[in-house]
C-alpha atoms as a PDB file:
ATOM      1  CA  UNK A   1     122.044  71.630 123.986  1.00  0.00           C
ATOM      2  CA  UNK A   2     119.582  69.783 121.599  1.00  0.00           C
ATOM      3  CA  UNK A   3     116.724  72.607 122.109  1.00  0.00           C
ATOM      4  CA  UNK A   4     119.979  75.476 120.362  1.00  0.00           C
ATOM      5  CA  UNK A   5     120.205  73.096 117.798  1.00  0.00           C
ATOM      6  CA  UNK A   6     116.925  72.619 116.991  1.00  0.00           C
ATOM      7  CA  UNK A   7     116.606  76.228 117.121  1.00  0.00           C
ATOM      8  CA  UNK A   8     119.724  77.452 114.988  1.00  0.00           C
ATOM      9  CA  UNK A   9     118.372  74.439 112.352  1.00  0.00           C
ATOM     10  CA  UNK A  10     114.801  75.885 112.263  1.00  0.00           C
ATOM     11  CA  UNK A  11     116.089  79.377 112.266  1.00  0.00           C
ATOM     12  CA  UNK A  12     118.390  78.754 109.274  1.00  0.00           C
ATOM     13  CA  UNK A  13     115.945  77.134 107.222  1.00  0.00           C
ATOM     14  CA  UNK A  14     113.371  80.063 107.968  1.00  0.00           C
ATOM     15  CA  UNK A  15     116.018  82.635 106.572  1.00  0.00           C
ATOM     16  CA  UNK A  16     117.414  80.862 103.432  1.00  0.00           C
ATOM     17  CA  UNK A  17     114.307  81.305 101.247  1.00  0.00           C
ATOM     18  CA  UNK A  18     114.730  77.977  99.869  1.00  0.00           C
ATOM     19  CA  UNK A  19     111.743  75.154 100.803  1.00  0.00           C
ATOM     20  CA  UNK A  20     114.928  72.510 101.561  1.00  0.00           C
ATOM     21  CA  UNK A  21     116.259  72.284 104.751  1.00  0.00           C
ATOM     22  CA  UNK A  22     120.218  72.709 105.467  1.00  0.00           C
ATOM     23  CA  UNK A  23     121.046  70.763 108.309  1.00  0.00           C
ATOM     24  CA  UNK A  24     124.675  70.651 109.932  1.00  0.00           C
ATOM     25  CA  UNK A  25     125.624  68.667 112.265  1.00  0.00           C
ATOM     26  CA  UNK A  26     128.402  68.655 114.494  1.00  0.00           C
ATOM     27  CA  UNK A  27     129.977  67.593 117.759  1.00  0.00           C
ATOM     28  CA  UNK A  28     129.952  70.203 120.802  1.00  0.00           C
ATOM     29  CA  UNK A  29     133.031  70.648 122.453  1.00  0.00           C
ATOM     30  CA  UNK A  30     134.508  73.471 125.170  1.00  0.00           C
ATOM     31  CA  UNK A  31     136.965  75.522 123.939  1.00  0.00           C
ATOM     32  CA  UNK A  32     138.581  78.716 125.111  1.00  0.00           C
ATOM     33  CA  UNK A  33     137.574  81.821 123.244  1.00  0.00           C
ATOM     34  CA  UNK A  34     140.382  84.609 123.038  1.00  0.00           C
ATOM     35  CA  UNK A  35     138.918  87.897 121.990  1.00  0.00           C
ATOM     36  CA  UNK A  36     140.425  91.678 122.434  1.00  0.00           C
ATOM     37  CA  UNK A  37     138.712  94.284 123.145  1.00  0.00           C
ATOM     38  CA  UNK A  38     140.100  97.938 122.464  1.00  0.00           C
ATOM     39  CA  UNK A  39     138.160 100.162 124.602  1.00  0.00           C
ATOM     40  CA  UNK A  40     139.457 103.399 126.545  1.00  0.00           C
ATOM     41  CA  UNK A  41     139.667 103.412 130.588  1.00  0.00           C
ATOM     42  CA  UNK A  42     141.858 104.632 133.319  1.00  0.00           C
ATOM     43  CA  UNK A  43     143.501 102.740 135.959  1.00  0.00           C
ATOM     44  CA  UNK A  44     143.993 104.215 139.087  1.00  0.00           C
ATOM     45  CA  UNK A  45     145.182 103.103 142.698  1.00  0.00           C
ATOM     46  CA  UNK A  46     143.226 102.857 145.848  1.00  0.00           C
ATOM     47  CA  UNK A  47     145.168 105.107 147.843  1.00  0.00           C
ATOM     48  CA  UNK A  48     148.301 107.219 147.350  1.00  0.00           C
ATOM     49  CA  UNK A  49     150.856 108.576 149.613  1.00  0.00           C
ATOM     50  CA  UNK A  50     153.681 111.273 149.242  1.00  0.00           C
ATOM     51  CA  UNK A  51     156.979 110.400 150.364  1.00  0.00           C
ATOM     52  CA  UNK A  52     158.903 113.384 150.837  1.00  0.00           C
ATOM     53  CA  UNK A  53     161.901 114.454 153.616  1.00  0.00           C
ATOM     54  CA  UNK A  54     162.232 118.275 155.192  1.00  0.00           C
ATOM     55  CA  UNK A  55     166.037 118.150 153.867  1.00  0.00           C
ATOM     56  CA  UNK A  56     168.157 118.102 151.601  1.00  0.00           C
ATOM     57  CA  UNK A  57     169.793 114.486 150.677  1.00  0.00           C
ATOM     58  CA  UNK A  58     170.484 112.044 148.242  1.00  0.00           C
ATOM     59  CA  UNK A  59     168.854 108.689 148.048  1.00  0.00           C
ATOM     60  CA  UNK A  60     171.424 106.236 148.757  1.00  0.00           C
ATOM     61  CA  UNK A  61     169.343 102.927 148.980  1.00  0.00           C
ATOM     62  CA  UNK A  62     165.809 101.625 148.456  1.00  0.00           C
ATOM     63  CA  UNK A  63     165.042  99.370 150.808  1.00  0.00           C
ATOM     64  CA  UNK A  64     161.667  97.947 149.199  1.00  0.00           C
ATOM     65  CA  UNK A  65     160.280  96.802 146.272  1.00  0.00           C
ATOM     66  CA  UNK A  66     157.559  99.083 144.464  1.00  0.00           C
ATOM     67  CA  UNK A  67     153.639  98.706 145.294  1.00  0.00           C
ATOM     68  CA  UNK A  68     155.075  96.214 148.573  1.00  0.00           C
ATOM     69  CA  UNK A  69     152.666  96.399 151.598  1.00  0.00           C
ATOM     70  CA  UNK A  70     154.769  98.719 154.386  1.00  0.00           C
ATOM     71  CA  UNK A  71     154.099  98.846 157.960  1.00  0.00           C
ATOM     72  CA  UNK A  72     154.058 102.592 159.803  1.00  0.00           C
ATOM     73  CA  UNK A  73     157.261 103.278 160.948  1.00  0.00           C
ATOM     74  CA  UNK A  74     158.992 101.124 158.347  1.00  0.00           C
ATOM     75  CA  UNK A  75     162.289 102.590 156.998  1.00  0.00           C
ATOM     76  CA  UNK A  76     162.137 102.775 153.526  1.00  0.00           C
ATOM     77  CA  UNK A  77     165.154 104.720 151.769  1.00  0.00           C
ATOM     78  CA  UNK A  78     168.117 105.502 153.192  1.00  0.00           C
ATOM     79  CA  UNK A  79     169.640 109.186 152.743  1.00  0.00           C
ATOM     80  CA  UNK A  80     172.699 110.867 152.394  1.00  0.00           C
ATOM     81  CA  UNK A  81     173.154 114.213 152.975  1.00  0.00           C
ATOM     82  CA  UNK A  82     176.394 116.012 154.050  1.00  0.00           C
ATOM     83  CA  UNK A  83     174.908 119.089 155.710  1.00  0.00           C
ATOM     84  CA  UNK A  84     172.657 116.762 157.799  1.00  0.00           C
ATOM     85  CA  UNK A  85     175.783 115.064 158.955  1.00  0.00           C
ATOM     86  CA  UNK A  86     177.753 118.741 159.841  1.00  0.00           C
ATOM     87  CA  UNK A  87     174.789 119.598 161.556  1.00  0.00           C
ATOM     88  CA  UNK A  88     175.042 116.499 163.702  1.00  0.00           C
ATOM     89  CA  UNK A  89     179.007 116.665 164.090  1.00  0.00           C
ATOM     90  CA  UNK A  90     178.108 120.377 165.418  1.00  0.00           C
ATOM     91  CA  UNK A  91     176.026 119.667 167.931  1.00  0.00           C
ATOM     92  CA  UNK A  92     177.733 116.354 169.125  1.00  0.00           C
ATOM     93  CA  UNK A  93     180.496 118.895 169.831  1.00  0.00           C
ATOM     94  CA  UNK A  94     178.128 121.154 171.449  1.00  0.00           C
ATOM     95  CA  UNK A  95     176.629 118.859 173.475  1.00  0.00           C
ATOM     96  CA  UNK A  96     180.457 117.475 174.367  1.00  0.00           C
ATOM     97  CA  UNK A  97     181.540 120.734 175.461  1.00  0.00           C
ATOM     98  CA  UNK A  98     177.939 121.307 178.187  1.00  0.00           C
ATOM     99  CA  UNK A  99     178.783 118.237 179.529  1.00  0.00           C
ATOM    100  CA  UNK A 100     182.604 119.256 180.394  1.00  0.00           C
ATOM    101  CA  UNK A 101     181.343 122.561 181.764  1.00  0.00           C
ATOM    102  CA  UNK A 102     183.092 124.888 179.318  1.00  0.00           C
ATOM    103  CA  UNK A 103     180.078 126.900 178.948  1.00  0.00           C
ATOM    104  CA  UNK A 104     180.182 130.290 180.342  1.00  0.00           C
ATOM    105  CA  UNK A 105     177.569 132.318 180.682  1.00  0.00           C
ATOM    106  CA  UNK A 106     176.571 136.180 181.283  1.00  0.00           C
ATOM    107  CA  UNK A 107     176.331 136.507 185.339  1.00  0.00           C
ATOM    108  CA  UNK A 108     173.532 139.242 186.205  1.00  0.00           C
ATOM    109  CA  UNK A 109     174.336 142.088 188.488  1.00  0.00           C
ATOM    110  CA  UNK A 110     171.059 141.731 191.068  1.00  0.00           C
ATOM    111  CA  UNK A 111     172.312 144.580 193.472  1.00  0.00           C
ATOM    112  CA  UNK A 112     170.617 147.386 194.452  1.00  0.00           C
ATOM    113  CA  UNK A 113     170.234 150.125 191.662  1.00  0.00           C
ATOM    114  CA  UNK A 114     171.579 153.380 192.501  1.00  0.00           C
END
């Protein structure tokens, strides 16, 4: 720390003009040095993802926080969407009425044609 002493002292006296030397001296101490720099960039993320369902719904709850770490398979919004839930009512009572055997279908005649 003496030598950038020395040197600021030697330079300063070589730059004045004047044949006396101006000496300062002074303690050295740490400080922290705040200083802003305005300078254009972008800031972009690693990877992205599109989030998107094949129907028609409303979001109804977000179950994470944004830019948390998810696992595959991890349910993150739940939906709402009336049509989805007719659809499901309909074939529930589809699937009610196979099971009971009220299903009739076409027989095939498989006799001899004439």
């Amino acid at each position: 720390m003496k030598r950038v002493l020395l040197a600021v002292a030697l330079l300063a006296t070589g730059c004045s003009g004047d044949d006396t030397p101006v000496v300062r001296v002074g303690e050295v101490q740490r400080t922290t040095v705040a200083e802003t720099v305005d300078a254009p960039g972008s800031v972009g993320a690693r990877a992205r993802a599109t989030v998107s369902a094949p129907t028609d719904a409303k979001v109804e709850q977000v179950l994470v926080q944004d830019g948390a770490t998810v696992a595959a398979g991890a349910v993150l919004v739940r939906l709402s969407s009336p049509s989805a839930q007719e659809r499901l009512r309909q074939a529930q009572a589809a699937q009610a009425s196979a099971a009971g055997g009220a299903i009739s279908l076409p027989r095939a005649d498989l006799g001899p044609v004439q």
